[in-house]
Protein backbone atom coordinates (compact mmCIF):
# COMPACT_ATOMS: atom_id res chain seq x y z
CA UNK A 1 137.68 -76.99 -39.40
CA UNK A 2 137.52 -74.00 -36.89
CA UNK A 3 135.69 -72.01 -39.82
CA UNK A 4 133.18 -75.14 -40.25
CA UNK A 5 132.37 -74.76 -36.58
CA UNK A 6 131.90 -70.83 -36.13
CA UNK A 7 129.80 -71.24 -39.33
CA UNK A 8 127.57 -74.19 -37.85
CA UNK A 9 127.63 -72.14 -34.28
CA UNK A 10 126.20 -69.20 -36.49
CA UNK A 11 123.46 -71.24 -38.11
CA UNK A 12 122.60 -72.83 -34.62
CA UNK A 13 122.64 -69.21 -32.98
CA UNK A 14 120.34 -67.80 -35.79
CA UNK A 15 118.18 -71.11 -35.39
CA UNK A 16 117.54 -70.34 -31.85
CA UNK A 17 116.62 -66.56 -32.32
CA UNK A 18 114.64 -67.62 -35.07
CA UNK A 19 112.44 -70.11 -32.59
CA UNK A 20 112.64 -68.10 -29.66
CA UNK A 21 110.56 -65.20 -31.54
CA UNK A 22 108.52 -67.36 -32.47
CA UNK A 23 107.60 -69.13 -29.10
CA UNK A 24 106.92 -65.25 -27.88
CA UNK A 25 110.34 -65.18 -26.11
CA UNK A 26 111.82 -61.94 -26.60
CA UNK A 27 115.65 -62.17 -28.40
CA UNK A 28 118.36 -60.52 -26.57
CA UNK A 29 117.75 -57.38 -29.09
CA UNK A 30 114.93 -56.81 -26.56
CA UNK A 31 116.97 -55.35 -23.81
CA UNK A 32 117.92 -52.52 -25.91
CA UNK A 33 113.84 -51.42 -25.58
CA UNK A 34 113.67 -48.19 -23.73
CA UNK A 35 111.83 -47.42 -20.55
CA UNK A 36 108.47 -46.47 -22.02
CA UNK A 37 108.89 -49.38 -24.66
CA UNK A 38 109.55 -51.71 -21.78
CA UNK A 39 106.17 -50.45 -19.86
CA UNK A 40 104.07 -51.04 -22.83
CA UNK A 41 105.75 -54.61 -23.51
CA UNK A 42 104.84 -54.96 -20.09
CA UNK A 43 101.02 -54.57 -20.28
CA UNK A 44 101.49 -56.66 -23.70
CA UNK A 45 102.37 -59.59 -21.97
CA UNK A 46 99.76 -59.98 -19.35
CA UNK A 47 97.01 -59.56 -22.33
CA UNK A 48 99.11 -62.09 -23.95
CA UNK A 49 99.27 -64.98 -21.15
CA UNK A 50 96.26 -64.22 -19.36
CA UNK A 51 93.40 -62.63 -21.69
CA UNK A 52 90.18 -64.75 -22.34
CA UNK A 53 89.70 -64.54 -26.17
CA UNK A 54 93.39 -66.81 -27.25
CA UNK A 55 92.37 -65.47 -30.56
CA UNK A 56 92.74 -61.96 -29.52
CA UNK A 57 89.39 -60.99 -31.37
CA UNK A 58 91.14 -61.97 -34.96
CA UNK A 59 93.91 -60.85 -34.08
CA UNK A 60 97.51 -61.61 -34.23
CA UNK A 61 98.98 -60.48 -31.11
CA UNK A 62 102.15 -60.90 -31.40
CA UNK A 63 102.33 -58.70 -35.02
CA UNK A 64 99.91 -56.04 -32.78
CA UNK A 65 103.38 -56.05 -30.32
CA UNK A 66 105.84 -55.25 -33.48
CA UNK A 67 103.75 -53.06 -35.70
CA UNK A 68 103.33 -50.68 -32.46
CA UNK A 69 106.96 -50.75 -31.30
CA UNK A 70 108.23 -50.23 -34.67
CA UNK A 71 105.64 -47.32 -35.42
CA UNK A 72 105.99 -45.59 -32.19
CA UNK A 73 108.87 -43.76 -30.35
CA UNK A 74 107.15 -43.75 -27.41
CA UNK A 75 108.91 -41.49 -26.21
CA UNK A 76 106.70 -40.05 -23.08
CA UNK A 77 104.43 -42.02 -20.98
CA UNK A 78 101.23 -40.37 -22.62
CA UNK A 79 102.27 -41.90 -25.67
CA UNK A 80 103.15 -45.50 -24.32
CA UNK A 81 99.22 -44.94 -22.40
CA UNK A 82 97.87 -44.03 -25.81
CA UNK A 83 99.68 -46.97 -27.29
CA UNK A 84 98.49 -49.54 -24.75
CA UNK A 85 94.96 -48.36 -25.14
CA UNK A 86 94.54 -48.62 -28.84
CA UNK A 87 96.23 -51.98 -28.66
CA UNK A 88 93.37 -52.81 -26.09
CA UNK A 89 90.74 -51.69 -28.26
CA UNK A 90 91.63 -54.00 -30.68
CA UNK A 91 90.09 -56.76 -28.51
CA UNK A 92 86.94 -55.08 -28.34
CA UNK A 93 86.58 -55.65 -24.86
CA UNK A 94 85.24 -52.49 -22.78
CA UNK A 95 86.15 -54.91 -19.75
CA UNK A 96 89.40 -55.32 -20.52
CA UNK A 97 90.89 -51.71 -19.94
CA UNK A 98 94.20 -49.92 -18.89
CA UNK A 99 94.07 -47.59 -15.06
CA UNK A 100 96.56 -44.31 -15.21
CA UNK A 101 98.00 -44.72 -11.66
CA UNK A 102 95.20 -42.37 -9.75
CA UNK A 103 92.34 -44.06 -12.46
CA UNK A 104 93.83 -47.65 -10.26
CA UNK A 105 93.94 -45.79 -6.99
CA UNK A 106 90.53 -44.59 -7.19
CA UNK A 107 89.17 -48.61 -7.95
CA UNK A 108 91.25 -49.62 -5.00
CA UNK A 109 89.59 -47.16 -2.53
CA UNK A 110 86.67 -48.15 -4.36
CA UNK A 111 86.53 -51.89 -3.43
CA UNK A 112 87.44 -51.22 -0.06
CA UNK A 113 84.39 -49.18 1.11
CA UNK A 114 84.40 -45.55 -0.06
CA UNK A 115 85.03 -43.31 -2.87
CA UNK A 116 84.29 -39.30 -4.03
CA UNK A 117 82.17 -38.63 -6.90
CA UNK A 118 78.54 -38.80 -8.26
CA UNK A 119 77.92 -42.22 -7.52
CA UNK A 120 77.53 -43.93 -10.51
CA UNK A 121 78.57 -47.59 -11.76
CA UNK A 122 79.06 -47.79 -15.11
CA UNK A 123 79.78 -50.07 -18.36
CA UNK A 124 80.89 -49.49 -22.06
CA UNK A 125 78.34 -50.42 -25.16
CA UNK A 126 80.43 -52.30 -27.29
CA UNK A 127 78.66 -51.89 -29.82
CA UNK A 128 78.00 -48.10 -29.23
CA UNK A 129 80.56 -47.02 -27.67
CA UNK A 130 78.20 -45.18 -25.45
CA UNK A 131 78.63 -45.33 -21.19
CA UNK A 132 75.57 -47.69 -19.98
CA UNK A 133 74.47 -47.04 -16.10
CA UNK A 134 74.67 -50.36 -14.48
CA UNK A 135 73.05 -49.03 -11.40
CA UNK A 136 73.54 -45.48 -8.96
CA UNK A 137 75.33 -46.13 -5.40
CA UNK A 138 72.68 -46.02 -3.19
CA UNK A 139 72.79 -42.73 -0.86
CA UNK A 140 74.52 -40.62 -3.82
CA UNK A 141 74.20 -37.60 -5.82
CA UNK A 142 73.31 -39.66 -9.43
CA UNK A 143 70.72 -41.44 -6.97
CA UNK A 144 69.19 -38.36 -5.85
CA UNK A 145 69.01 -36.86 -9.21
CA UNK A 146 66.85 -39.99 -10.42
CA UNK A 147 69.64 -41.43 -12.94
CA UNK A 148 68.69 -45.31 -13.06
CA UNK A 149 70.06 -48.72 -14.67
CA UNK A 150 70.56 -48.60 -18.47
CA UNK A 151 70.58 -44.54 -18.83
CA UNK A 152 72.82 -43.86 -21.41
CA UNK A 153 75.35 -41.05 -20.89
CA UNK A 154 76.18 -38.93 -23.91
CA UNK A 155 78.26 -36.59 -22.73
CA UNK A 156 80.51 -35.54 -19.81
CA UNK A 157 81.14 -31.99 -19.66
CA UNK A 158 80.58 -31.69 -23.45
CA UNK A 159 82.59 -34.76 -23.88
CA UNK A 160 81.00 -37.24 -26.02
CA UNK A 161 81.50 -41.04 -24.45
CA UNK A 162 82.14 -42.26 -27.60
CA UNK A 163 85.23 -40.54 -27.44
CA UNK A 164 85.64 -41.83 -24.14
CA UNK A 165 87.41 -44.61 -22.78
CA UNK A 166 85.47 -46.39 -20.06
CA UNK A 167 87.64 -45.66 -17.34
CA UNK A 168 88.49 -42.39 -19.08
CA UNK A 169 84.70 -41.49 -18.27
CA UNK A 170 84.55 -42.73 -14.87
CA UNK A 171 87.51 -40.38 -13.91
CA UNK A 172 85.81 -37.31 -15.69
CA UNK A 173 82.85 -38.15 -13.45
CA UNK A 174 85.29 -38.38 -10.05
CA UNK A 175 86.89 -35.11 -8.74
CA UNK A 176 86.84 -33.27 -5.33
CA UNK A 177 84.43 -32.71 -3.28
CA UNK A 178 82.17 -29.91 -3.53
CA UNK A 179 82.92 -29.65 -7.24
CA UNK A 180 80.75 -30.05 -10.35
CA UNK A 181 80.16 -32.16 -13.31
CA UNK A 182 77.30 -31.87 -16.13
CA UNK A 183 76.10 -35.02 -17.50
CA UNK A 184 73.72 -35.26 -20.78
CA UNK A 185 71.50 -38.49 -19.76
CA UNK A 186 69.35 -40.61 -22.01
CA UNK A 187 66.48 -42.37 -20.66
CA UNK A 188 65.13 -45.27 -23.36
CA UNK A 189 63.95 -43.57 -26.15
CA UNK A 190 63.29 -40.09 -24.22
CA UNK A 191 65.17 -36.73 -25.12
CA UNK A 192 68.75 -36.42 -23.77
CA UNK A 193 68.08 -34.80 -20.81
CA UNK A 194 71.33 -32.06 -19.04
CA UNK A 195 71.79 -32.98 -15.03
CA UNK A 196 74.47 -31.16 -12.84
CA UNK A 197 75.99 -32.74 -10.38
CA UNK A 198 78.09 -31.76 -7.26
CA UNK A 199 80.36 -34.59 -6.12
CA UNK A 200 80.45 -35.78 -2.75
CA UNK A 201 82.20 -38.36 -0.52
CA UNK A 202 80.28 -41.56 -0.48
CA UNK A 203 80.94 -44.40 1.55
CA UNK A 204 79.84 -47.78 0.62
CA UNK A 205 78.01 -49.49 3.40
CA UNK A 206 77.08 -52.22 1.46
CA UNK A 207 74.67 -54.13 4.09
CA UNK A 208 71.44 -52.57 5.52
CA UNK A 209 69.25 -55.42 7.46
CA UNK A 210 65.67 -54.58 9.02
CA UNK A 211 63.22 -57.42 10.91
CA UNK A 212 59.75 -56.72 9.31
CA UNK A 213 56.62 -57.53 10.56
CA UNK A 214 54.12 -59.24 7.61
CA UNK A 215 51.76 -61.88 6.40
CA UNK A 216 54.50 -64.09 6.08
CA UNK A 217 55.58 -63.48 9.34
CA UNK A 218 58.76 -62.04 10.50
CA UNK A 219 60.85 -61.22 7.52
CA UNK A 220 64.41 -60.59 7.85
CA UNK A 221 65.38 -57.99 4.89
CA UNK A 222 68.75 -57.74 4.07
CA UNK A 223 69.62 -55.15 1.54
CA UNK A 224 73.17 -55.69 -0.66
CA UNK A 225 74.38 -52.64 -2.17
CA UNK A 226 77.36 -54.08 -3.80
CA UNK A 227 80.56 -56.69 -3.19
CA UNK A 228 83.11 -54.28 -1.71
CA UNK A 229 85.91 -55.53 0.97
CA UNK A 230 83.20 -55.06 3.69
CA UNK A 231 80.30 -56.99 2.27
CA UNK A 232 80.99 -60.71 3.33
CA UNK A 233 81.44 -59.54 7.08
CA UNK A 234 79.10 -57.37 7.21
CA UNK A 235 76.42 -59.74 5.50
CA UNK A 236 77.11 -62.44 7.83
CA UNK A 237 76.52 -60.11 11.29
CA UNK A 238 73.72 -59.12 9.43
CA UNK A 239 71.86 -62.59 8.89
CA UNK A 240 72.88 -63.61 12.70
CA UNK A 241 71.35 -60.79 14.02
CA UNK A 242 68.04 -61.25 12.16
CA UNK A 243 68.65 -65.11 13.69
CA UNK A 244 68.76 -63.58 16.89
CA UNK A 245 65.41 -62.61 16.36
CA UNK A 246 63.70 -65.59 15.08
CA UNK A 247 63.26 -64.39 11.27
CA UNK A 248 60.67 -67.04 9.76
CA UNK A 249 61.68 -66.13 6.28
CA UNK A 250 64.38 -63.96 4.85
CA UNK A 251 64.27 -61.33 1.54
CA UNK A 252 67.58 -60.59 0.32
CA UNK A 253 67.46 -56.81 -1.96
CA UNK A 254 69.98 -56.91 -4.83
CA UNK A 255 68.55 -54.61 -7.22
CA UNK A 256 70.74 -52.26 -8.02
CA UNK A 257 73.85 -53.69 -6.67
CA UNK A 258 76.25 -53.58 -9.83
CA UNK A 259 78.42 -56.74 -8.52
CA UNK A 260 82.23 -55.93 -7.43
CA UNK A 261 84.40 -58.54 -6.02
CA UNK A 262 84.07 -62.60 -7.13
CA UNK A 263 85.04 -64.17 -3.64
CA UNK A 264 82.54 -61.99 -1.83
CA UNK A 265 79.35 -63.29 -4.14
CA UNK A 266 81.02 -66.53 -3.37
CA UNK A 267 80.97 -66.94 0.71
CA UNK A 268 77.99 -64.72 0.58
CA UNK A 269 76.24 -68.04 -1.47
CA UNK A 270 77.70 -70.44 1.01
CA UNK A 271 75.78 -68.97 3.44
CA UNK A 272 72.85 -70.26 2.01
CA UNK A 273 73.47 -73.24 -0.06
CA UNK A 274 75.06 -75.84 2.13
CA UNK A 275 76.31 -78.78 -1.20
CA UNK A 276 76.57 -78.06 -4.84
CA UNK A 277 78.02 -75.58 -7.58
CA UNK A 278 78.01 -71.94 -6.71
CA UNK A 279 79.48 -71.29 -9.64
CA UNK A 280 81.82 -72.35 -13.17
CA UNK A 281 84.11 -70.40 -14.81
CA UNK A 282 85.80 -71.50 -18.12
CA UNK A 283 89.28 -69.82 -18.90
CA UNK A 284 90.77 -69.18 -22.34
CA UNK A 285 91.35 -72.53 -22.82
CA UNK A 286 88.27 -74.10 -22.07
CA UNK A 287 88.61 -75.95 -19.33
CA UNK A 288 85.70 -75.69 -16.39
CA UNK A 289 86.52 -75.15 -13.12
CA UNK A 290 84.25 -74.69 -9.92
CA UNK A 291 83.82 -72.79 -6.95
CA UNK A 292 81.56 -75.48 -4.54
CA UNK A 293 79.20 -75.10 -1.75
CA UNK A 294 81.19 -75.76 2.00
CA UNK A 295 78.13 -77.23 3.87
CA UNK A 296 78.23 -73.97 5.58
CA UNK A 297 74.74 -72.53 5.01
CA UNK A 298 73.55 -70.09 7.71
CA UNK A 299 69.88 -71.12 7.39
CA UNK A 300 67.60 -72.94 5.50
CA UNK A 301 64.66 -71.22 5.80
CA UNK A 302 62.66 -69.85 2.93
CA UNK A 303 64.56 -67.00 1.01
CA UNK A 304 63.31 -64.91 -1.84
CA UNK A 305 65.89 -62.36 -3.92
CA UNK A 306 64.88 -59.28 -5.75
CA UNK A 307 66.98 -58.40 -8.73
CA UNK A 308 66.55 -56.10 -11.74
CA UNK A 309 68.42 -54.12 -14.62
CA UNK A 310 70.73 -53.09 -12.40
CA UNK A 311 71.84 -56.46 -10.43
CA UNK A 312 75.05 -57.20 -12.03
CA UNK A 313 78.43 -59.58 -11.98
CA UNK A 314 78.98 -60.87 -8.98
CA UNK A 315 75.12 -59.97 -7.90
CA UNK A 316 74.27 -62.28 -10.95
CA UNK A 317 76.56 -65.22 -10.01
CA UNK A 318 74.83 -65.27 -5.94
CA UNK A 319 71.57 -65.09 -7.63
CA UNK A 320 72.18 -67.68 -10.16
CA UNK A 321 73.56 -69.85 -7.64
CA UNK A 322 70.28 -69.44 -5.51
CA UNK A 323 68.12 -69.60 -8.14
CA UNK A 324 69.58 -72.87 -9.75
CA UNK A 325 70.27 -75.00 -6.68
CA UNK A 326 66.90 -73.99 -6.28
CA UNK A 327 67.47 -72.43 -2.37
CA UNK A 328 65.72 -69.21 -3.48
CA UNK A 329 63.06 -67.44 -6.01
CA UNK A 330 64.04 -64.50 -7.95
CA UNK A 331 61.43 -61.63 -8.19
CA UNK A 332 61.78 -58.44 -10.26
CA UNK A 333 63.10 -58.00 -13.46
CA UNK A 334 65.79 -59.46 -15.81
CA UNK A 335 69.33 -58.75 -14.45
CA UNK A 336 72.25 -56.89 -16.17
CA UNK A 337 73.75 -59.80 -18.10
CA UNK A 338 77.83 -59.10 -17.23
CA UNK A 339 79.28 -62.66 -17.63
CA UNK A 340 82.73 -61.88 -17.70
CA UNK A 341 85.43 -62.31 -14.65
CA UNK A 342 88.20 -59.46 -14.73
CA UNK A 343 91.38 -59.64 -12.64
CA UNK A 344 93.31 -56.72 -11.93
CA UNK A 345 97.63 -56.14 -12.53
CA UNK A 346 99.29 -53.44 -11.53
CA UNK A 347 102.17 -52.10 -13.89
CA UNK A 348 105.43 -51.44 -12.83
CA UNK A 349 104.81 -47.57 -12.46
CA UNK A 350 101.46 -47.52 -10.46
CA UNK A 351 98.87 -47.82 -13.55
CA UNK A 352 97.34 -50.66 -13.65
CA UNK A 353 95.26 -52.94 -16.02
CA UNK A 354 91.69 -54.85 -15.88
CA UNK A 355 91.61 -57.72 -17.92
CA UNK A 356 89.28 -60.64 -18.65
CA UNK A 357 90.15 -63.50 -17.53
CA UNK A 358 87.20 -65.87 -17.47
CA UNK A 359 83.81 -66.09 -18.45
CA UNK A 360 81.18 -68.03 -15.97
CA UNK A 361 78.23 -69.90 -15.51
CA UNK A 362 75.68 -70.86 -13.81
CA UNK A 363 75.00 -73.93 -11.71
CA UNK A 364 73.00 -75.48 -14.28
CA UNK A 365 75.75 -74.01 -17.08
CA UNK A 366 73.40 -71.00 -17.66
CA UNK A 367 75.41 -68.16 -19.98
CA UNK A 368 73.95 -64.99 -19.05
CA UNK A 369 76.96 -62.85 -20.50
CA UNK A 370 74.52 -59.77 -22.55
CA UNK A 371 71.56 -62.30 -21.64
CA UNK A 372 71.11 -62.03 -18.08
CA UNK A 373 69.01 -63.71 -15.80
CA UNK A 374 64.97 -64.23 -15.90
CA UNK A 375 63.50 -63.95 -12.34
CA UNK A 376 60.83 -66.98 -11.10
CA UNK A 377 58.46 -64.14 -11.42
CA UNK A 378 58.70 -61.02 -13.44
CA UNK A 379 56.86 -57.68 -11.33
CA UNK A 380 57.83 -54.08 -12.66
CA UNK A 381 58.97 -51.57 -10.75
CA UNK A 382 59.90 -48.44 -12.03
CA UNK A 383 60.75 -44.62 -10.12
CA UNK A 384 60.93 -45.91 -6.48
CA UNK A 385 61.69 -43.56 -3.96
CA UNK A 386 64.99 -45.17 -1.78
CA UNK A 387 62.13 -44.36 0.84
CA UNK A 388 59.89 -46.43 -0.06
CA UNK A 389 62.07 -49.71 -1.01
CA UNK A 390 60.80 -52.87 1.10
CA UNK A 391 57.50 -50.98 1.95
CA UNK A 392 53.97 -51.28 0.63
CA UNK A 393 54.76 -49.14 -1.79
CA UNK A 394 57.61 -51.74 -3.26
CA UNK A 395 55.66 -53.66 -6.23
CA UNK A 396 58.81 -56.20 -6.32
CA UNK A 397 58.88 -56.30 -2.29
CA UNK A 398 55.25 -56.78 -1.73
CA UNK A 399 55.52 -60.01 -3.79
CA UNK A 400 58.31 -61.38 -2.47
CA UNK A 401 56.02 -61.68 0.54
CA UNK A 402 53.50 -62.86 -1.14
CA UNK A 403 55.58 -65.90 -2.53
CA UNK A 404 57.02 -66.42 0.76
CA UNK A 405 54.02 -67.32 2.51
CA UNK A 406 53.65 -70.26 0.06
CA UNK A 407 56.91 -70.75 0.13
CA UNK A 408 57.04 -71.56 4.04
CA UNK A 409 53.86 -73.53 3.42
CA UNK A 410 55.96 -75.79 1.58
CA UNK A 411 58.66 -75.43 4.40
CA UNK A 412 56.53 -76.36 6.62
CA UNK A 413 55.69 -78.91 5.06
CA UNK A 414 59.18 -80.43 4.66
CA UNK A 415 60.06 -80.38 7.93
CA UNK A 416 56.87 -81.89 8.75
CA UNK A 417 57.84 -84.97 6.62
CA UNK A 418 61.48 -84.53 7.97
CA UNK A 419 60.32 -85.42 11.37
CA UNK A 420 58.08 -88.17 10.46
CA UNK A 421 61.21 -89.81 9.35
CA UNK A 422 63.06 -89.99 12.40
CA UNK A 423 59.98 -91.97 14.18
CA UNK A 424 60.32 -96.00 13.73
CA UNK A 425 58.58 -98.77 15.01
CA UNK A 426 60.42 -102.41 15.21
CA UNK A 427 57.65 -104.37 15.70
CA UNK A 428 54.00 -103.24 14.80
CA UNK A 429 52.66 -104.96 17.99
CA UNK A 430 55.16 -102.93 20.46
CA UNK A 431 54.77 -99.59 21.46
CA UNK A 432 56.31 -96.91 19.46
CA UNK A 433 59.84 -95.66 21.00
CA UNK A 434 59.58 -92.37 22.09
CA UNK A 435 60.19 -89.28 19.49
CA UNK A 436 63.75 -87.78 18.98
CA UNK A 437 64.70 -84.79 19.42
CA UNK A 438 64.32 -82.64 16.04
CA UNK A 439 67.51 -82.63 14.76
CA UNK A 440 69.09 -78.40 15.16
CA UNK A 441 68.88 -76.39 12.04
CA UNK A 442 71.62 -73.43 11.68
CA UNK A 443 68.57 -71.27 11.40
């Protein structure tokens, strides 16, 4: 009898390994993984619960997990890096990348205002392989050399990107100050072209704000470098201040701005759409969610956004918003097309991984992942000067004005109507009450 029972305990104990595995639940066995073992199990299971694709791009992720631990000693932390990165590429998702502790650092500093380099945002051809300039930091040596949105970069010091990892080039193109890096650009179809650039400390101011004086009257002109830690504040004391001043009509500059954090393109939005979708996002399941308007809007006055190649992410996902819910016309060019939503882990030994997480959508359920978005009116506008940006010699800017003063026509118009409705009359052979007061718009 006591042999019956050890034998059916056996058969029950073997049952339950046998199902645990297979629900992803690692078997005792598992605490025997070493250190470097347990790091890369580590980065396996975030991809695991939280990345977009739940079919891994064809892949079977859990026989990716036990073909590289039995394959691999892993017996330094190079190696488990290696091993986490080819088990990355397997998704082939440039987004979705692995951060060597200083590689996460250096994005870090970078959100939060500042960071020392050439100045370059950049993205991973999938396709390719190649590194894809989303758009130069304004202010910054790539900038001043006249590197520009969609460049191709061949080579790093010698280095072909193909090779390259994307964060792998990003930290190739970082350094110390005062030092040196030689990058082998490709403009469209143009020879590859050598620049050398000396790396410098760049801080990321990411609102400039100017009242202008034009046909369409005073023009507040808010320029949005990118969605760093700063950029909600400072937008908001930026839009106040041109308030202050009576702006009849706002411009709001994103070209260029290569996107950066999700919640910042959010409240920035809220500021001028008062009801409504900003945005959707749809995670690896399916399932839709929504970031909504507050009825928080700033102003409603008539707004007009300049995009081009280089307005990306969370640049895209304000100027959908504006575009859709029809607060704002888009002038420029088509924008990026970066659809994806990334969210950042940090590993137990300071690395740190960016993974996609979500993809979104527009307002009216708009796609624009490798797409992007089509402006209200398409004006080219190629080898500005940051000198002359919102200036007569702006192509893009010099239209926006243009559309505003029939856009404040129709404004005008609006309110003109708006008023009208707040008059009644009770009886036709009475005089009319007296007008009330026009209602107080937030701009």
């Amino acid at each position: 009898m006591k042999q019956f029972a050890f034998r059916s305990l056996l058969v029950l104990l073997l049952q339950a390994g046998f199902f645990l595995g297979a629900w992803g639940i690692n078997p005792p066995s598992a605490l025997a993984l070493t250190p470097e073992q347990q790091l890369y199990n580590e980065a396996w299971r975030i991809v695991s619960r939280s990345y977009l694709d739940e079919s891994f791009n064809d892949n079977n992720w859990w026989n990716v997990r036990q073909k590289t631990l039995r394959s691999n000693p892993l017996e330094s932390r190079d190696e488990t890096y290696g091993a986490i990165q080819k088990s990355l590429a397997l998704l082939g998702d440039p987004f979705t990348r692995l951060m060597r502790p200083e590689q996460y650092r250096n994005l870090k500093v970078t959100t939060s205002g500042e960071l020392t380099g050439v100045g370059l945002q950049v993205a991973q051809d999938a396709d390719s392989g190649e590194i894809v300039v989303i758009a130069p930091v304004q202010g910054s040596p790539a900038e001043a050399a006249g590197i520009v949105p969609r460049d191709r970069i061949l080579q790093i010091d010698n280095a072909l990107t193909t090779t390259l990892t994307l964060d792998d080039a990003a930290n190739r193109m970082r350094g110390e100050t005062g030092s040196s890096v030689r990058l082998q650009i490709q403009h469209e179809e143009n020879p590859p072209q050598e620049i050398k650039l000396v790396r410098e400390r760049i801080s990321l101011n990411p609102v400039s704000s100017e009242l202008k004086k034009t046909t369409a009257g005073k023009v507040g002109y808010i320029r949005l470098n990118q969605f760093n830690a700063n950029a909600t504040v400072d937008f908001e004391l930026a839009l106040k201040n041109l308030q202050k001043q009576e702006a009849d009509a706002y411009v709001v500059d994103l070209r260029n701005n290569p996107g950066g954090l999700l919640q910042a393109g959010i409240a920035i939005a809220r500021m001028w759409i008062n009801d409504g979708a900003i945005v959707y996002t749809a995670n690896r399941q399916g399932i839709l969610d929504s970031f909504q308007a507050t009825n928080t809007a700033l102003s409603d006055k008539p707004l007009v956004v300049l995009v081009n190649a280089g307005t990306a992410s969370a640049s895209e996902i304000l100027a959908g918003a504006l575009q859709d819910s029809g607060r704002a016309e888009l002038v420029g060019t088509k924008t990026f097309g970066k659809g994806l939503i990334q969210s950042l882990f940090e590993l137990s030994d300071g690395s740190g991984m960016a993974v996609t997480v979500a993809k979104y959508e527009t307002p009216d359920h708009h796609d624009i992942n490798k797409l992007g978005i089509q402006p209200n009116l398409t004006i080219e506008a190629e080898g500005l000067r940051r000198d002359q940006l919102a200036t007569d010699a702006d192509p893009q800017y010099t239209a926006a004005i243009e559309r505003l003063v029939v856009l404040e026509k129709q404004w005008a118009e609006h309110r003109a109507e708006e008023q009208a409705s707040t008059y009644s009359v009770t009886d036709t052979a009475a005089p009319a009450p007296a007008p009330i007061a026009e209602p107080a718009f937030a701009s």
